[in-house]
Protein backbone atom coordinates (compact mmCIF):
# COMPACT_ATOMS: atom_id res chain seq x y z
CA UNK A 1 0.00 0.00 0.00
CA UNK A 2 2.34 2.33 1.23
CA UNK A 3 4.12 1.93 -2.44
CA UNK A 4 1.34 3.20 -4.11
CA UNK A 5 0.44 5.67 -2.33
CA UNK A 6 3.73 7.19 -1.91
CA UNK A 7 3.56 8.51 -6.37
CA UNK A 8 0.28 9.62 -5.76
CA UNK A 9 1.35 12.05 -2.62
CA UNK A 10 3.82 12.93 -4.69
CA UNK A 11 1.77 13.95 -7.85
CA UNK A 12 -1.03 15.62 -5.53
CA UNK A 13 2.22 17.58 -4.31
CA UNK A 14 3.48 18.47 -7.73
CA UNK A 15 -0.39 19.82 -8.86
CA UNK A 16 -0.78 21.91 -5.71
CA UNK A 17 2.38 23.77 -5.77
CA UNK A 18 2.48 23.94 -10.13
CA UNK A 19 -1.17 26.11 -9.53
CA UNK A 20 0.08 27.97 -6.60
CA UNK A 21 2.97 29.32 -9.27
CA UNK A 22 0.68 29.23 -11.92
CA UNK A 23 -1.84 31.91 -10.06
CA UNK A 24 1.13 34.01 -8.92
CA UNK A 25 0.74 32.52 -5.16
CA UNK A 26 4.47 31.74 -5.62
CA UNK A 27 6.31 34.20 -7.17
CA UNK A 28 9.41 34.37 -9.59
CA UNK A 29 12.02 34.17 -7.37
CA UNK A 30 10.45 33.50 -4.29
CA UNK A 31 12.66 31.31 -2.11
CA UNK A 32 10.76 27.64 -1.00
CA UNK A 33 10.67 27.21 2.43
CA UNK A 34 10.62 23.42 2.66
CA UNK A 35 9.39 22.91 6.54
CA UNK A 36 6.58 25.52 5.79
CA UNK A 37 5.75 23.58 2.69
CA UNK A 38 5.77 20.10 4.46
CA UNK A 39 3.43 21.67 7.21
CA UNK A 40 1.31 23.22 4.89
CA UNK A 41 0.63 20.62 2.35
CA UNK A 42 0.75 17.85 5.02
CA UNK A 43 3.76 15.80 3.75
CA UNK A 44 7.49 14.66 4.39
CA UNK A 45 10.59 16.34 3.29
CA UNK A 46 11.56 13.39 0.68
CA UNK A 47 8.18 13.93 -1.19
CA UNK A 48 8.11 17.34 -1.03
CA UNK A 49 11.60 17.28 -2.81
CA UNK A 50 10.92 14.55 -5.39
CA UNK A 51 7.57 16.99 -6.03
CA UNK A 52 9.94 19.89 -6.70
CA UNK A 53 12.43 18.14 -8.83
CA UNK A 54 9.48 17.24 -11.07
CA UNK A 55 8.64 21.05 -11.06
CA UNK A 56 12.93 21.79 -11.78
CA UNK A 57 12.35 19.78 -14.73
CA UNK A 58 9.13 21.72 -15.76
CA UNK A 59 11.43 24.62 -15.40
CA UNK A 60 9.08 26.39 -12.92
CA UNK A 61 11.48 25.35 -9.91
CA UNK A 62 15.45 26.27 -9.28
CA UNK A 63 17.24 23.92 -7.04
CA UNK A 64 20.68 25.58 -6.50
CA UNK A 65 22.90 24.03 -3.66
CA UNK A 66 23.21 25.29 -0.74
CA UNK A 67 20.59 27.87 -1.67
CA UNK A 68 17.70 25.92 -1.32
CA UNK A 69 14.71 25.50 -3.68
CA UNK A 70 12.81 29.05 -5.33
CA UNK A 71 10.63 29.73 -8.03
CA UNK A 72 11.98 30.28 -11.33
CA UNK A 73 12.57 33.65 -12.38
CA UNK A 74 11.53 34.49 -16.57
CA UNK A 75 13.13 37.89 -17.09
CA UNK A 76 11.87 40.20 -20.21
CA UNK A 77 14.24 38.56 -22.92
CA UNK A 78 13.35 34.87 -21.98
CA UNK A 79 9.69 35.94 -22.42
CA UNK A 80 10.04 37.88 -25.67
CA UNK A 81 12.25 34.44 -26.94
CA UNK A 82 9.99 32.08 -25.45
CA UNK A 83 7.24 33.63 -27.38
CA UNK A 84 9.20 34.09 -30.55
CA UNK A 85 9.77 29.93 -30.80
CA UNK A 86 6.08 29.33 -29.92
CA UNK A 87 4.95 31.76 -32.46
CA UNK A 88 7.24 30.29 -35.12
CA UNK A 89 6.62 26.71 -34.71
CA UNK A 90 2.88 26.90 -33.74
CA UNK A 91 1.71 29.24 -36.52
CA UNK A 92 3.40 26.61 -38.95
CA UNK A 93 1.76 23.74 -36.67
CA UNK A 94 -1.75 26.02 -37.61
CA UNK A 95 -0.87 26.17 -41.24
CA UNK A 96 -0.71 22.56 -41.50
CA UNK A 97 -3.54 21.63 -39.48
CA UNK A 98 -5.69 24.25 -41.51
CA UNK A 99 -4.54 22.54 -45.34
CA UNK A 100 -5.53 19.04 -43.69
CA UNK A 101 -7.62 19.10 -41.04
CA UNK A 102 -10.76 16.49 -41.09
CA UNK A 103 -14.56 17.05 -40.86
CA UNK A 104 -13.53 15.24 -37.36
CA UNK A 105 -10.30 17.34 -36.30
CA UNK A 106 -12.84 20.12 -36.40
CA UNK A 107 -15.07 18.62 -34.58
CA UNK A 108 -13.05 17.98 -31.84
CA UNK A 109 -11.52 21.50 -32.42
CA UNK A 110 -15.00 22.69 -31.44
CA UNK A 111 -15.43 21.09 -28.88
CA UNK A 112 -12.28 22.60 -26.97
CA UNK A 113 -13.76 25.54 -27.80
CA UNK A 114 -16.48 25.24 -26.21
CA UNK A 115 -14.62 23.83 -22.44
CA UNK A 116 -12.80 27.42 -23.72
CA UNK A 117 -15.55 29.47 -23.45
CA UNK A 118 -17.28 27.71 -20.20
CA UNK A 119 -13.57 28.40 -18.67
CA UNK A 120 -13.56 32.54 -19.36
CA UNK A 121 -17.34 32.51 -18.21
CA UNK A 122 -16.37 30.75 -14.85
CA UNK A 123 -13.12 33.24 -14.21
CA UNK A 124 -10.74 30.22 -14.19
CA UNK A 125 -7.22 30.92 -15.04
CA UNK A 126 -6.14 27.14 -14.85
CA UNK A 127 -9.43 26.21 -16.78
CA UNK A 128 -8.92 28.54 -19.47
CA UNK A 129 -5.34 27.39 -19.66
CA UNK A 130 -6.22 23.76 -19.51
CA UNK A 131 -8.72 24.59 -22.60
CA UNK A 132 -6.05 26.23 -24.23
CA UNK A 133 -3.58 23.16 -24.33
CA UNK A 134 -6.13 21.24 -25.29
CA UNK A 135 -7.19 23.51 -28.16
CA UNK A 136 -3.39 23.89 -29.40
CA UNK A 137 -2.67 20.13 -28.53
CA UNK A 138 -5.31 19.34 -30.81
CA UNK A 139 -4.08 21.14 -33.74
CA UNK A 140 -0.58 19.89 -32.93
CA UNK A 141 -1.43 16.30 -32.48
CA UNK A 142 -2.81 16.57 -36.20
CA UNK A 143 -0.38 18.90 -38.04
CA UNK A 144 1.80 16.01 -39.76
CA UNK A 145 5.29 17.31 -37.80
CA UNK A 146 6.14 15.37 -35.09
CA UNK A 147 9.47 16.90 -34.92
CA UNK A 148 7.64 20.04 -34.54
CA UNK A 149 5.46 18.68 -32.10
CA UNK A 150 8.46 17.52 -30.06
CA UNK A 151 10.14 21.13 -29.89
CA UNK A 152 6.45 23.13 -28.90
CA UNK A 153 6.22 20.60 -26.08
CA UNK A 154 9.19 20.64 -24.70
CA UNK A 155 8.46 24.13 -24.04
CA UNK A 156 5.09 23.35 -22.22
CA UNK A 157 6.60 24.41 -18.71
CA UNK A 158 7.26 27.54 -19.37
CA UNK A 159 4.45 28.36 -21.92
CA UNK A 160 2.26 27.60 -18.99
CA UNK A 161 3.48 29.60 -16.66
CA UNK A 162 3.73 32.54 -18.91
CA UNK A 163 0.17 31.95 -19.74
CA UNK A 164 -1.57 31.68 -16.47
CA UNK A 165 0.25 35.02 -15.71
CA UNK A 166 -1.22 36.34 -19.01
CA UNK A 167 -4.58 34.89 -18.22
CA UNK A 168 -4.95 37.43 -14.77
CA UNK A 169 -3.67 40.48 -16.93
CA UNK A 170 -6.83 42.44 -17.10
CA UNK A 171 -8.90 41.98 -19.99
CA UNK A 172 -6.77 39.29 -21.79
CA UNK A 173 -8.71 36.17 -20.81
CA UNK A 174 -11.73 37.78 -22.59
CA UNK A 175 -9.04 39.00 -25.35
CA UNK A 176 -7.55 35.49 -25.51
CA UNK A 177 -10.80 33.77 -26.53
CA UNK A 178 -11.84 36.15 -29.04
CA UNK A 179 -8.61 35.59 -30.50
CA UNK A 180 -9.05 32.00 -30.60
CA UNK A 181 -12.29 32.02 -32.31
CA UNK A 182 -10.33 33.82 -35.08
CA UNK A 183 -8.11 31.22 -35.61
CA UNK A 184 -10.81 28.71 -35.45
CA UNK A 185 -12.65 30.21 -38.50
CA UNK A 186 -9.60 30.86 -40.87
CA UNK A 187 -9.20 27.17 -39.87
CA UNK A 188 -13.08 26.27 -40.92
CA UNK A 189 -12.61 28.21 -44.22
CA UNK A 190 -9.51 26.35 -45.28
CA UNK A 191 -7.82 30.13 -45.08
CA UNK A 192 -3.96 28.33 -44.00
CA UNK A 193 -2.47 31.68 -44.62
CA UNK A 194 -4.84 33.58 -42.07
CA UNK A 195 -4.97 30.84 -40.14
CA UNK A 196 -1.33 31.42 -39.41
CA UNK A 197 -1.64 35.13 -38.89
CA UNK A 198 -4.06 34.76 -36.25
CA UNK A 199 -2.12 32.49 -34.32
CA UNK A 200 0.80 34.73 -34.53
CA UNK A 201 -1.50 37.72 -33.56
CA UNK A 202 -2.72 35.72 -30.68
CA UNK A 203 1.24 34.83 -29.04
CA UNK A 204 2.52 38.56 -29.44
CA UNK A 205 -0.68 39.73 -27.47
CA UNK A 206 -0.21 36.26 -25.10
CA UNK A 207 3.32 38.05 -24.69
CA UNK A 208 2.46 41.75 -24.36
CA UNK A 209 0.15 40.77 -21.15
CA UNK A 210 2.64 38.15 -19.65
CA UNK A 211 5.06 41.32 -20.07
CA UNK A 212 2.84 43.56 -18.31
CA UNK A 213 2.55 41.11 -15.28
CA UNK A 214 6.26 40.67 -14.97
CA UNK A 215 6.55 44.76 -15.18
CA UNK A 216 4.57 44.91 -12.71
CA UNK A 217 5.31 42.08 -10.07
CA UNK A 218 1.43 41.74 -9.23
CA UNK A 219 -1.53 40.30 -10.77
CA UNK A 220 -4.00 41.94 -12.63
CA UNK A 221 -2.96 45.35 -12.19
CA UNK A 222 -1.96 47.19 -15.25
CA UNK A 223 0.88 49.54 -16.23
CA UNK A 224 -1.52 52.65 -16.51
CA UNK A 225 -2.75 51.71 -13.30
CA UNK A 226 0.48 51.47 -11.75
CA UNK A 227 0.72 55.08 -13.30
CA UNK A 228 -1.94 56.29 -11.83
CA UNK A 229 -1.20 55.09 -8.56
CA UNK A 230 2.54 57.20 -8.45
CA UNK A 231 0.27 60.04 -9.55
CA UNK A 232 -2.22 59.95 -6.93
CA UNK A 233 0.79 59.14 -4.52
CA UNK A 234 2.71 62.42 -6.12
CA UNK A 235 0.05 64.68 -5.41
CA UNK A 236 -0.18 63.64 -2.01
C-alpha cells in the first residue's frame, strides 16, 4: 500500500504547488521554504523534494545548492524568446492543421472551444489554460510534424506559466478567446495563410500581457494603473 500511495502524494504535491505558481501565489524568485511547505501541504521532506524536482524539470522550480529550492525567475528577454519559438513553430503547426484538417479534427476542435468558453465565463485561469492546451494540442497532435510537435512541447513548462500570468492580466482572458475564435474560423474556411496570422496575432498579445505582469510584479494590475497610482501618490 504504502508503495502506491507514496507517487500519488507525490503527484497531488506536484499539482498543488504547479497552480500555486501558476496563479502568482508563488512568485518568480520566491525562495521555497521546505518545513513551511511540508506543514502546509501535510507531507514529508523526501516527497516534497521529489515533487519539486518534477517542477525543476518543468522549469518552474530552481534547485541551486546550498541555496535551497525558489521559483523560477523568466526575465523580459526569456519571455520575448519564449514567445518568438512558440509563435514560429505553432503558426506553422496552424498552417498545417488548416490545409488538412478532417470534418472530425474540427469537430473535436470545437469542442475545446467550447470547455474554452465555459472556462472565461467561470473566471478560471487554470481552466482557461487547460482549454487552451487542449485547443493547441489538438491542432498539434494533427499537423503532420512530429518533430515540430516535439520542440512546442518541450516548451510546455514555461508556456504555462507565462500563460496563467497572461490569463490574470486584465482583460486578456476575454481578449484570448476572441482571438481563438479567429483562428478557429480561418481554420473552418480552409484560409492556411490567415490561419497562421491569427495564431501569430494571438502569441505577441499572449506576450504583451505576460510582459505587463512581470513589469509589474502583481496580478491583474496594469501599467496605466500602476501610473496612476505614483500620480495619486505624487500629489499627495
Amino acid at each position: 500500500m504504502a508503495t502506491e500511495r507514496r507517487p500519488t502524494v507525490i503527484r497531488q504535491s506536484v499539482t498543488h504547488l504547479r497552480a500555486a505558481i501558476m496563479l502568482g501565489d508563488l512568485r518568480p524568485g520566491q525562495k521555497l521554504i521546505e518545513a513551511d511547505l511540508c506543514r502546509e501541504m501535510g507531507i514529508s521532506r523526501a516527497s516534497l523534494r521529489e515533487a519539486l524536482r518534477a517542477l525543476e524539470g518543468e522549469r518552474l522550480v530552481e534547485l541551486v545548492p546550498n541555496r535551497g529550492p525558489s521559483v523560477a525567475k523568466l526575465g523580459w528577454r526569456e519571455i520575448e524568446e519564449i514567445h518568438d519559438v512558440w509563435s514560429v513553430l505553432t503558426g506553422e503547426a496552424v498552417r498545417r492543421f488548416a490545409a488538412r484538417a478532417t470534418p472530425d479534427d474540427l469537430v473535436e476542435l470545437a469542442g475545446t472551444v467550447k470547455l474554452l468558453n465555459k472556462a472565461v465565463r467561470a473566471r478560471s485561469p487554470l481552466e482557461q489554460l487547460a482549454a487552451t492546451n487542449a485547443f493547441f494540442g489538438a491542432i498539434l497532435d494533427k499537423c503532420g510534424n512530429d518533430a515540430l510537435l516535439d520542440v512546442v512541447y518541450s516548451l510546455v513548462g514555461r508556456l504555462n506559466f507565462l500563460r496563467a500570468q497572461a490569463f490574470q492580466h486584465a482583460g486578456w482572458s476575454d481578449r484570448s478567446a476572441r482571438e481563438i475564435e479567429e483562428i478557429v474560423t480561418a481554420i473552418c474556411r480552409r484560409n492556411a495563410a490567415a490561419a497562421r496570422a491569427a495564431t501569430r496575432r494571438h502569441i505577441a498579445s499572449a506576450c504583451a500581457a505576460a510582459k505587463q505582469v512581470a513589469l509589474q510584479g502583481k496580478p491583474g494590475v496594469t501599467v496605466d494603473a500602476r501610473r496612476r497610482a505614483r500620480g495619486r501618490r505624487a500629489r499627495a
